[in-house]
N, C-alpha and C. Protein backbone atom coordinates (compact mmCIF):
# COMPACT_ATOMS: atom_id res chain seq x y z
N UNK A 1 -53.43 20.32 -34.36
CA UNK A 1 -52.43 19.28 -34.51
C UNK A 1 -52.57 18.27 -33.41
N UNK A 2 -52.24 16.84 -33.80
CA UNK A 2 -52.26 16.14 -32.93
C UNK A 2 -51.00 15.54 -32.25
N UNK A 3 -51.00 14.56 -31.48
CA UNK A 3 -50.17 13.85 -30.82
C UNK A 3 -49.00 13.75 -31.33
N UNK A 4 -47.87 14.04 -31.56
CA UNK A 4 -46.72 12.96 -32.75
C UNK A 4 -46.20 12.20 -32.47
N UNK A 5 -46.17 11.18 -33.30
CA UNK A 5 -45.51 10.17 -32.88
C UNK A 5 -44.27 9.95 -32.77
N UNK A 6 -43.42 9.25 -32.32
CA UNK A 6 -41.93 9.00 -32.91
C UNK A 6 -41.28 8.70 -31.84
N UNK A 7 -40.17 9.17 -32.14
CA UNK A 7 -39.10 9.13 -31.22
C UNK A 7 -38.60 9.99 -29.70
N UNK A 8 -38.91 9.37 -28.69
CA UNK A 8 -39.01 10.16 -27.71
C UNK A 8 -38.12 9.53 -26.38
N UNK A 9 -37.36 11.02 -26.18
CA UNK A 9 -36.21 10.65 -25.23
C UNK A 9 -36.35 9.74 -23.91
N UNK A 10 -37.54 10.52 -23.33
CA UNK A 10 -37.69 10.13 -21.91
C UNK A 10 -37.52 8.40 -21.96
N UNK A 11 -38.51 7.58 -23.19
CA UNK A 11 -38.48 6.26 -23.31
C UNK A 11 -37.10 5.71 -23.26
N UNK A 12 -36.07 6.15 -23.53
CA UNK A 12 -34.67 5.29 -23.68
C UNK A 12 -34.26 5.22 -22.34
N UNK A 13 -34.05 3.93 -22.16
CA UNK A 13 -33.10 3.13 -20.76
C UNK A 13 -31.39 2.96 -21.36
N UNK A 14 -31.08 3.48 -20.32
CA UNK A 14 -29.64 2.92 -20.48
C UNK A 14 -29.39 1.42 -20.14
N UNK A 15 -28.52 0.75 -20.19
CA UNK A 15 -28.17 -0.45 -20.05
C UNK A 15 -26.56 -0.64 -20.31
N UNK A 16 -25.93 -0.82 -19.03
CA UNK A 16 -24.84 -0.65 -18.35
C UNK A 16 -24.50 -2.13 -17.09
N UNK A 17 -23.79 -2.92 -18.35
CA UNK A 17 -23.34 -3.98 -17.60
C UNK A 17 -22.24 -3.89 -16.93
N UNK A 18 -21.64 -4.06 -15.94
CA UNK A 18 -20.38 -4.46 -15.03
C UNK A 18 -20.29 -5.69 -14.89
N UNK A 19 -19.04 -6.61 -15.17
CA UNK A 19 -18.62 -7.28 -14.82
C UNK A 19 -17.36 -7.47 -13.64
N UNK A 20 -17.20 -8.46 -12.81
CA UNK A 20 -17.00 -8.42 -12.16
C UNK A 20 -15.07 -8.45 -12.17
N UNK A 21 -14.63 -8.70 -11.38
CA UNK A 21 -12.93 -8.91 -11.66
C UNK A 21 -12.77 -10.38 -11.77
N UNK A 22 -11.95 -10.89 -12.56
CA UNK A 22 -12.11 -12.63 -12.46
C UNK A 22 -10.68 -12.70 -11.28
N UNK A 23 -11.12 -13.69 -10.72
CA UNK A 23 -10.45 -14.09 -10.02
C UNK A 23 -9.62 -15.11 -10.40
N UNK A 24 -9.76 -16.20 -10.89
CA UNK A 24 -8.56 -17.48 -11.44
C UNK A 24 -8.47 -17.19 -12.63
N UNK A 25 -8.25 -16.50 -13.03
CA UNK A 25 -7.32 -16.50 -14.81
C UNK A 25 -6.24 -17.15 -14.79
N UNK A 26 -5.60 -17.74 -15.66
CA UNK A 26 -4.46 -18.55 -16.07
C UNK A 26 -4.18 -17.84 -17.12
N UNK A 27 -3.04 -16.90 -16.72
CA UNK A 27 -2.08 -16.56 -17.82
C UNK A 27 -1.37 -16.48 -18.38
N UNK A 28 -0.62 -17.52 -17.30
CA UNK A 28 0.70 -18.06 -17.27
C UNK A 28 0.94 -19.51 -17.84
N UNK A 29 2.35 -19.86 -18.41
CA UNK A 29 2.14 -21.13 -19.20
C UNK A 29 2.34 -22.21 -17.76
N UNK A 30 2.59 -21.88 -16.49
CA UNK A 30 3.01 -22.89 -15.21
C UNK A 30 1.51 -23.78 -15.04
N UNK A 31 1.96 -24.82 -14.27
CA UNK A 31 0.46 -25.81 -14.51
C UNK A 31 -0.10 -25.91 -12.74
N UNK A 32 1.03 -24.32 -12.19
CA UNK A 32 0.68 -24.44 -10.52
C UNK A 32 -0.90 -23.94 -10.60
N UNK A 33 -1.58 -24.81 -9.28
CA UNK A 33 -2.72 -23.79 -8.90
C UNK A 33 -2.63 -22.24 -8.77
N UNK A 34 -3.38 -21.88 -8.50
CA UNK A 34 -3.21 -20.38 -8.14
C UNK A 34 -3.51 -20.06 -6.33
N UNK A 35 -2.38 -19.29 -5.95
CA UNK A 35 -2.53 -19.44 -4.36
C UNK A 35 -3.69 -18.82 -3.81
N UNK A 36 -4.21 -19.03 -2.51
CA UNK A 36 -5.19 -18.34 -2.00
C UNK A 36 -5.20 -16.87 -2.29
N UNK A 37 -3.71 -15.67 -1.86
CA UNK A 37 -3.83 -14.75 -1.90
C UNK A 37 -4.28 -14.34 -3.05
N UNK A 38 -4.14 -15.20 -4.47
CA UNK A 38 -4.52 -14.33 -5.59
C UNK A 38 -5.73 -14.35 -5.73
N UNK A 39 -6.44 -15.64 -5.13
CA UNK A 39 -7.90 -15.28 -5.36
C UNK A 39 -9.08 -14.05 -4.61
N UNK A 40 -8.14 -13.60 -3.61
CA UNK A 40 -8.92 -12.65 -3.00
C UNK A 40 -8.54 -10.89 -3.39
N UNK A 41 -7.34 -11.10 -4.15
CA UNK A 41 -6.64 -10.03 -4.72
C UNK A 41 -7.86 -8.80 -5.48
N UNK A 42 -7.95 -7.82 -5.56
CA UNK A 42 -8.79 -7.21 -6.09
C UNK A 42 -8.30 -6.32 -7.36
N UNK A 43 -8.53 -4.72 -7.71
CA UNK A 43 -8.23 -4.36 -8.81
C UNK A 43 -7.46 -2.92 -8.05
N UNK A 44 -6.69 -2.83 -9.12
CA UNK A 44 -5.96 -1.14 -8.84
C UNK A 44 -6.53 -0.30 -9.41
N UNK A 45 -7.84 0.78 -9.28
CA UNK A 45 -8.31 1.84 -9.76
C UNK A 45 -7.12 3.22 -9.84
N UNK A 46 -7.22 3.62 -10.53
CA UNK A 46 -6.28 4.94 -10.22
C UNK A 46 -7.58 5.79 -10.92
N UNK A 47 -7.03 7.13 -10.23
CA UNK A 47 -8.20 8.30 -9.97
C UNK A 47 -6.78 9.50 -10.51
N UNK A 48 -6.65 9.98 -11.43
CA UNK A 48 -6.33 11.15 -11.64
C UNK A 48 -6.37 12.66 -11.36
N UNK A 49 -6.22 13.06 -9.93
CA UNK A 49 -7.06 13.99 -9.10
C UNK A 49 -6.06 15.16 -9.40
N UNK A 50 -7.07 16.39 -9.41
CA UNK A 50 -6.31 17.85 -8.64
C UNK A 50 -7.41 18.76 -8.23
N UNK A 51 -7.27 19.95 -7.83
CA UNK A 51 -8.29 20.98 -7.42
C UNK A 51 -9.59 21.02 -8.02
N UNK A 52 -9.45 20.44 -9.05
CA UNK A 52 -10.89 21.00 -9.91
C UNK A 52 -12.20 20.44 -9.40
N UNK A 53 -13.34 20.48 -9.76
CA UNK A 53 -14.14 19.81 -8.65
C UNK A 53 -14.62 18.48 -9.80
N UNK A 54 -14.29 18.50 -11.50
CA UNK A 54 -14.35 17.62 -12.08
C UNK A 54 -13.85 15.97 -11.51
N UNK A 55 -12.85 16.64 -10.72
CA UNK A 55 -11.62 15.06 -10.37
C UNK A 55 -12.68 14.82 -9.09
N UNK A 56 -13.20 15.52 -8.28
CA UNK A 56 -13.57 14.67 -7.22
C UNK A 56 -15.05 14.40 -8.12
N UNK A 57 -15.76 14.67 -8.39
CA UNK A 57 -16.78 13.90 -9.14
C UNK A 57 -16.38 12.90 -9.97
N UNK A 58 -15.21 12.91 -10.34
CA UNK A 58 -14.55 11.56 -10.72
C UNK A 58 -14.63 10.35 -9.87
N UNK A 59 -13.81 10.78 -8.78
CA UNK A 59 -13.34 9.72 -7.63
C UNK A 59 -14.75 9.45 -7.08
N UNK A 60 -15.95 10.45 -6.60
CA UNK A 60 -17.33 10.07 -6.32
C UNK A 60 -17.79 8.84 -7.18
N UNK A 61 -17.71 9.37 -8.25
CA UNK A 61 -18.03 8.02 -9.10
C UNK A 61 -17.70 6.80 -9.49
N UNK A 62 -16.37 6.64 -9.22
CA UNK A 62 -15.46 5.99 -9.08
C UNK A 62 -16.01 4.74 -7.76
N UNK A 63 -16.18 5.92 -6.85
CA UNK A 63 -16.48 5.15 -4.98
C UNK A 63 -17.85 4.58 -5.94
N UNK A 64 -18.61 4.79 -6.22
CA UNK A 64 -20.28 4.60 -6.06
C UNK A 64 -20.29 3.40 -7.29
N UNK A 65 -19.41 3.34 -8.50
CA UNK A 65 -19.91 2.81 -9.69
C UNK A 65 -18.90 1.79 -9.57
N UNK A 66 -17.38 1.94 -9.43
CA UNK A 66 -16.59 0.63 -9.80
C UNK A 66 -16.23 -0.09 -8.78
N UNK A 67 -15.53 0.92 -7.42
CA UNK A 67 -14.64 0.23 -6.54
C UNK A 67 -15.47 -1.11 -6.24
N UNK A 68 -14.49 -2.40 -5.67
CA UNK A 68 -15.40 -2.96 -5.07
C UNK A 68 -14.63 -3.24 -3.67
N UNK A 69 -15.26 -4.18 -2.59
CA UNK A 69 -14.89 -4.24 -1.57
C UNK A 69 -12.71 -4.18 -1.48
N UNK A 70 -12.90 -5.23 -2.42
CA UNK A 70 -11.27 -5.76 -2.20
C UNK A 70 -10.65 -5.26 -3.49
N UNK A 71 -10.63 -4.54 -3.96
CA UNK A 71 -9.96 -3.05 -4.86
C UNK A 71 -8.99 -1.92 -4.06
N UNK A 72 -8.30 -1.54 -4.53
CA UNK A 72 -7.49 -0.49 -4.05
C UNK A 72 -7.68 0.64 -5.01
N UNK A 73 -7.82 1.80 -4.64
CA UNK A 73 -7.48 2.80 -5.35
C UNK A 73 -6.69 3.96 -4.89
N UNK A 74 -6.04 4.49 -6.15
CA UNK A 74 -4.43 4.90 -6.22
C UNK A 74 -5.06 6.65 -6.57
N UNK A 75 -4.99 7.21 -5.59
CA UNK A 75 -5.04 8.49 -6.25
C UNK A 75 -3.93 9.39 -6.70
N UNK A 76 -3.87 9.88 -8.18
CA UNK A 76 -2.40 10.29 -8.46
C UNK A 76 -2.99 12.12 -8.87
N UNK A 77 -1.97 12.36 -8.57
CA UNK A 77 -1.89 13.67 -8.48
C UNK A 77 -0.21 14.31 -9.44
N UNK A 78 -0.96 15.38 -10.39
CA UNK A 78 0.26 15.66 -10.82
C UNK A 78 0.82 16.85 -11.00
N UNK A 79 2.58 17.43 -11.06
CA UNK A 79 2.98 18.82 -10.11
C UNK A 79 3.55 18.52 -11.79
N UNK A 80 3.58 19.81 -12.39
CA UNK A 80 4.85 20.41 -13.30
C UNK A 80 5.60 20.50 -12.25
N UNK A 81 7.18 20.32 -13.55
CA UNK A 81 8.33 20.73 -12.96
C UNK A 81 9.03 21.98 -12.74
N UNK A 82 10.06 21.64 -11.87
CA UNK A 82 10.79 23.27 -11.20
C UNK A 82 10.37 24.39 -12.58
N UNK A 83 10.07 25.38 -11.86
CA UNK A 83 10.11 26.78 -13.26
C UNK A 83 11.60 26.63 -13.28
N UNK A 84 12.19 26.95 -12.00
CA UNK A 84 13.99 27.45 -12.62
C UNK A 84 14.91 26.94 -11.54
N UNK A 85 16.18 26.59 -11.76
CA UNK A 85 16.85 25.91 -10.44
C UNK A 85 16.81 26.93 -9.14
N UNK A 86 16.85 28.23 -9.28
CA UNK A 86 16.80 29.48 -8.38
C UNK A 86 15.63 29.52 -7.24
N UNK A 87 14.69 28.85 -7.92
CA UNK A 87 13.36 28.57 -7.21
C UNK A 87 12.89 27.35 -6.73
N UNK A 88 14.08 26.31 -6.90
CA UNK A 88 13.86 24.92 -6.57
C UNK A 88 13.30 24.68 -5.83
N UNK A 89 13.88 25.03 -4.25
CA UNK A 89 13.64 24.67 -2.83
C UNK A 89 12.76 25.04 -2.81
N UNK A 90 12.38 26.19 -2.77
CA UNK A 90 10.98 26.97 -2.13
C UNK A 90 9.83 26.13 -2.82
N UNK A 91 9.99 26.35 -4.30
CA UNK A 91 9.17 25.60 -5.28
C UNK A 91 8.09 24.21 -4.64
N UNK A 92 9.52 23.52 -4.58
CA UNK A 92 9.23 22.36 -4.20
C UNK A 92 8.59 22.10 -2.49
N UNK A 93 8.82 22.09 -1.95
CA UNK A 93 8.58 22.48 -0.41
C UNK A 93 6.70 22.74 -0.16
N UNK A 94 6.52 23.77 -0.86
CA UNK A 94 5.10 24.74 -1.07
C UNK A 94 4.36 23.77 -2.08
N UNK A 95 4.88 23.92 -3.19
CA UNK A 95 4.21 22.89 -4.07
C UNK A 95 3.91 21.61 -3.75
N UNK A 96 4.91 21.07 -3.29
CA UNK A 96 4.52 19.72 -3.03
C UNK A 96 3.51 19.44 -1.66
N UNK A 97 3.68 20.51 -0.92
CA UNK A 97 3.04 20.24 0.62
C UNK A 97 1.25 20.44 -0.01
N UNK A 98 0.99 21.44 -0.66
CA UNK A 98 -0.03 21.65 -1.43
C UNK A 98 -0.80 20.51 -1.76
N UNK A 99 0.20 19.99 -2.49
CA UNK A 99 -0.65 19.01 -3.36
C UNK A 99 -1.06 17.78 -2.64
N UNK A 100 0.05 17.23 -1.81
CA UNK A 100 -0.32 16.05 -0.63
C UNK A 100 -1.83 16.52 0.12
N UNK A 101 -1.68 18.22 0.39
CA UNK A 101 -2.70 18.21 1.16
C UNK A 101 -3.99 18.31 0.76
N UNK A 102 -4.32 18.26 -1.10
CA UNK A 102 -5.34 18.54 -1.44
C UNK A 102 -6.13 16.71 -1.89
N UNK A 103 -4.84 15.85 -2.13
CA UNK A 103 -5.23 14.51 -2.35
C UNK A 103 -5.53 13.89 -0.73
N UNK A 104 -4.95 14.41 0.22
CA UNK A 104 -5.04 14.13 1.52
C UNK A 104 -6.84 14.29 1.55
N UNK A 105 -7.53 15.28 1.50
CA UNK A 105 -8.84 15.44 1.74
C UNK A 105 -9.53 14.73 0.70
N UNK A 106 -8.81 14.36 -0.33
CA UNK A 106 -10.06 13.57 -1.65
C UNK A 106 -9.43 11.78 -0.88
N UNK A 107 -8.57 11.45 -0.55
CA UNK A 107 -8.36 10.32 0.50
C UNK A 107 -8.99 10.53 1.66
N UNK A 108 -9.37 11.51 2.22
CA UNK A 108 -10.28 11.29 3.74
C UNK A 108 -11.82 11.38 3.10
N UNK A 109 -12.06 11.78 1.90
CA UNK A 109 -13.69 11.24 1.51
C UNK A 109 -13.86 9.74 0.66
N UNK A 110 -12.85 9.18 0.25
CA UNK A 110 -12.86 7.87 0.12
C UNK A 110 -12.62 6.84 1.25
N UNK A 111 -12.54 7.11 2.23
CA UNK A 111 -12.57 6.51 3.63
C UNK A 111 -13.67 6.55 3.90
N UNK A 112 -14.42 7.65 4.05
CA UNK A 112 -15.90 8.05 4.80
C UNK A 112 -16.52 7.32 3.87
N UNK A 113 -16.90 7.09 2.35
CA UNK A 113 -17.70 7.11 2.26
C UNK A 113 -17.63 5.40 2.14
N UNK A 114 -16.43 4.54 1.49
CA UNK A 114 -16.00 3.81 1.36
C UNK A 114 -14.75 2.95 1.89
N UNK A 115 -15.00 2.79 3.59
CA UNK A 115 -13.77 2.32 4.09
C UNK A 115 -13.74 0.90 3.88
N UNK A 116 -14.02 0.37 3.33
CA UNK A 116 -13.53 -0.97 3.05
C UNK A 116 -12.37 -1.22 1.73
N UNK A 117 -12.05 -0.32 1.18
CA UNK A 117 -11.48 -0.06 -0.30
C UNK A 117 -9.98 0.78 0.54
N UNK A 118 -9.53 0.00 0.18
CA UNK A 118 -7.83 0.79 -0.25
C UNK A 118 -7.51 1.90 -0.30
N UNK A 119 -7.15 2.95 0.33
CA UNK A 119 -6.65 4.42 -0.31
C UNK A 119 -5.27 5.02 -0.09
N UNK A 120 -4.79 4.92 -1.58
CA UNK A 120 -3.15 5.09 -1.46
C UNK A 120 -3.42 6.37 -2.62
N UNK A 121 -2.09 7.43 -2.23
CA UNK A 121 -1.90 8.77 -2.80
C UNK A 121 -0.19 8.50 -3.50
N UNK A 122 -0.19 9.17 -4.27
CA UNK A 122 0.99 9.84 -5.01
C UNK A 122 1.06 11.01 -5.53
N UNK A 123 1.73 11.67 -5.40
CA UNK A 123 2.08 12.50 -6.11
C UNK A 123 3.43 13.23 -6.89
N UNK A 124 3.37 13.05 -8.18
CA UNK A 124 4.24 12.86 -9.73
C UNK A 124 4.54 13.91 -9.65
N UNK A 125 6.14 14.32 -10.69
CA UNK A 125 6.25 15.57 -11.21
C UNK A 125 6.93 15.06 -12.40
N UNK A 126 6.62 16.36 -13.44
CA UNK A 126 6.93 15.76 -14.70
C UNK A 126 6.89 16.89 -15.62
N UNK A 127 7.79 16.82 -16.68
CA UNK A 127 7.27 17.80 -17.85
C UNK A 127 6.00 18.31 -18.77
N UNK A 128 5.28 16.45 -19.07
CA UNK A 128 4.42 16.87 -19.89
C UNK A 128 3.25 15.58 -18.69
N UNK A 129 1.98 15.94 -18.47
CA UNK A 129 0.88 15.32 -17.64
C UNK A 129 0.92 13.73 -18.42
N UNK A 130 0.53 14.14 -19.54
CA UNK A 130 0.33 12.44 -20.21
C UNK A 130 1.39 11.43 -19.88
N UNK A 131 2.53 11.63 -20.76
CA UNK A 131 3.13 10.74 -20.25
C UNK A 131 3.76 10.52 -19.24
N UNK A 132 4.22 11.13 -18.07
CA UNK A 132 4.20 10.87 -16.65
C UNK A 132 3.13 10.17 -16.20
N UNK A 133 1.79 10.30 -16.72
CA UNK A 133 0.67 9.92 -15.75
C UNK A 133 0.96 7.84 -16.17
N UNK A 134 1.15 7.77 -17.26
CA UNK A 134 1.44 6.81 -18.22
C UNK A 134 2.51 5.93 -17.63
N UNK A 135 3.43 6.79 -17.48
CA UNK A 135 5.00 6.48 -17.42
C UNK A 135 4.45 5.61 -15.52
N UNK A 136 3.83 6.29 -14.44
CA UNK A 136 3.62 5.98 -13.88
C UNK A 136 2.62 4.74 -13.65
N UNK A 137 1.77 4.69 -14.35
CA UNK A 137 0.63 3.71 -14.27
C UNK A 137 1.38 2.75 -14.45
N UNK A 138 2.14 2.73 -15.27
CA UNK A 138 3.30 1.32 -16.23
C UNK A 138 4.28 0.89 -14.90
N UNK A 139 4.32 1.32 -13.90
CA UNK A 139 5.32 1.29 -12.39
C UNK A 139 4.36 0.23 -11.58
N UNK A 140 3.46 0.46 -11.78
CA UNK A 140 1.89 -0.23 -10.48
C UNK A 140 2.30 -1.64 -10.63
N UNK A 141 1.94 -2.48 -9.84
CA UNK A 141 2.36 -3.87 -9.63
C UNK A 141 1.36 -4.45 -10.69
N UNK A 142 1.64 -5.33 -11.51
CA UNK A 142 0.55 -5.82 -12.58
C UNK A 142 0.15 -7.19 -11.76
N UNK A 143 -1.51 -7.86 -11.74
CA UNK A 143 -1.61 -8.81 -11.26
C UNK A 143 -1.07 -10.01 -11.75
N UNK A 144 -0.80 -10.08 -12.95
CA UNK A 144 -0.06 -11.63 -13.49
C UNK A 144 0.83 -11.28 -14.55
């Protein structure tokens, strides 16, 4: 048998455009210029983080593929709520110190690797992940 021809993986290139953030959009019906600060304004990434090592290969990729210099990114982190009022305090206290301290270290590797970029933490509690995560994103300051 010989050679075959056809279709062969190794040959395919990806092709993966980024564009950039626009800076003067007009979205508004006002006929003002747009002030200096907005033109240097950048983008709000949010990073959906917890223990798993999926979320920080997130945020890695995140640092390496989108952020750009003048971007902020929001790392959110999210706690179910109290099991039972009996267990509130403790609950909360432990749980929450936890979780600050695990977005605390995925914020000290977005510094190292990327200190020119923004790094702000939260951390949510909520019944159901989706819409808290949602409910929250919809809170973030919108640029226009």
């Amino acid at each position: 048998m010989g050679k075959k021809e056809g279709f062969f993986l190794n040959r395919l290139r990806a092709h993966v455009r980024v564009q950039p953030p626009t800076t003067t959009s007009h979205h508004s019906c006002s006929q003002e210029p747009p002030n200096a600060s907005a033109e240097t304004k950048g983008r709000r990434i949010i990073v959906v983080v917890d223990s798993c090592s999926e979320s920080k290969n997130a945020l890695l990729w995140t640092l390496s593929h989108c952020a750009q210099p003048q971007d902020s990114i929001l790392l959110l982190h999210f706690l179910k709520t109290k099991p039972s009022p009996s267990e509130e305090e403790t609950y909360d206290k432990h749980t929450t110190s936890k979780a600050y301290q695990k977005v605390s270290t995925l914020r000290n590797i977005c510094e190292l690797k990327r200190p020119e970029v923004k790094t702000e933490m939260v951390v949510v509690q909520g019944e159901e992940k989706g819409p808290t995560i949602v409910k929250r994103q919809e809170n973030v300051e919108r640029p226009y």
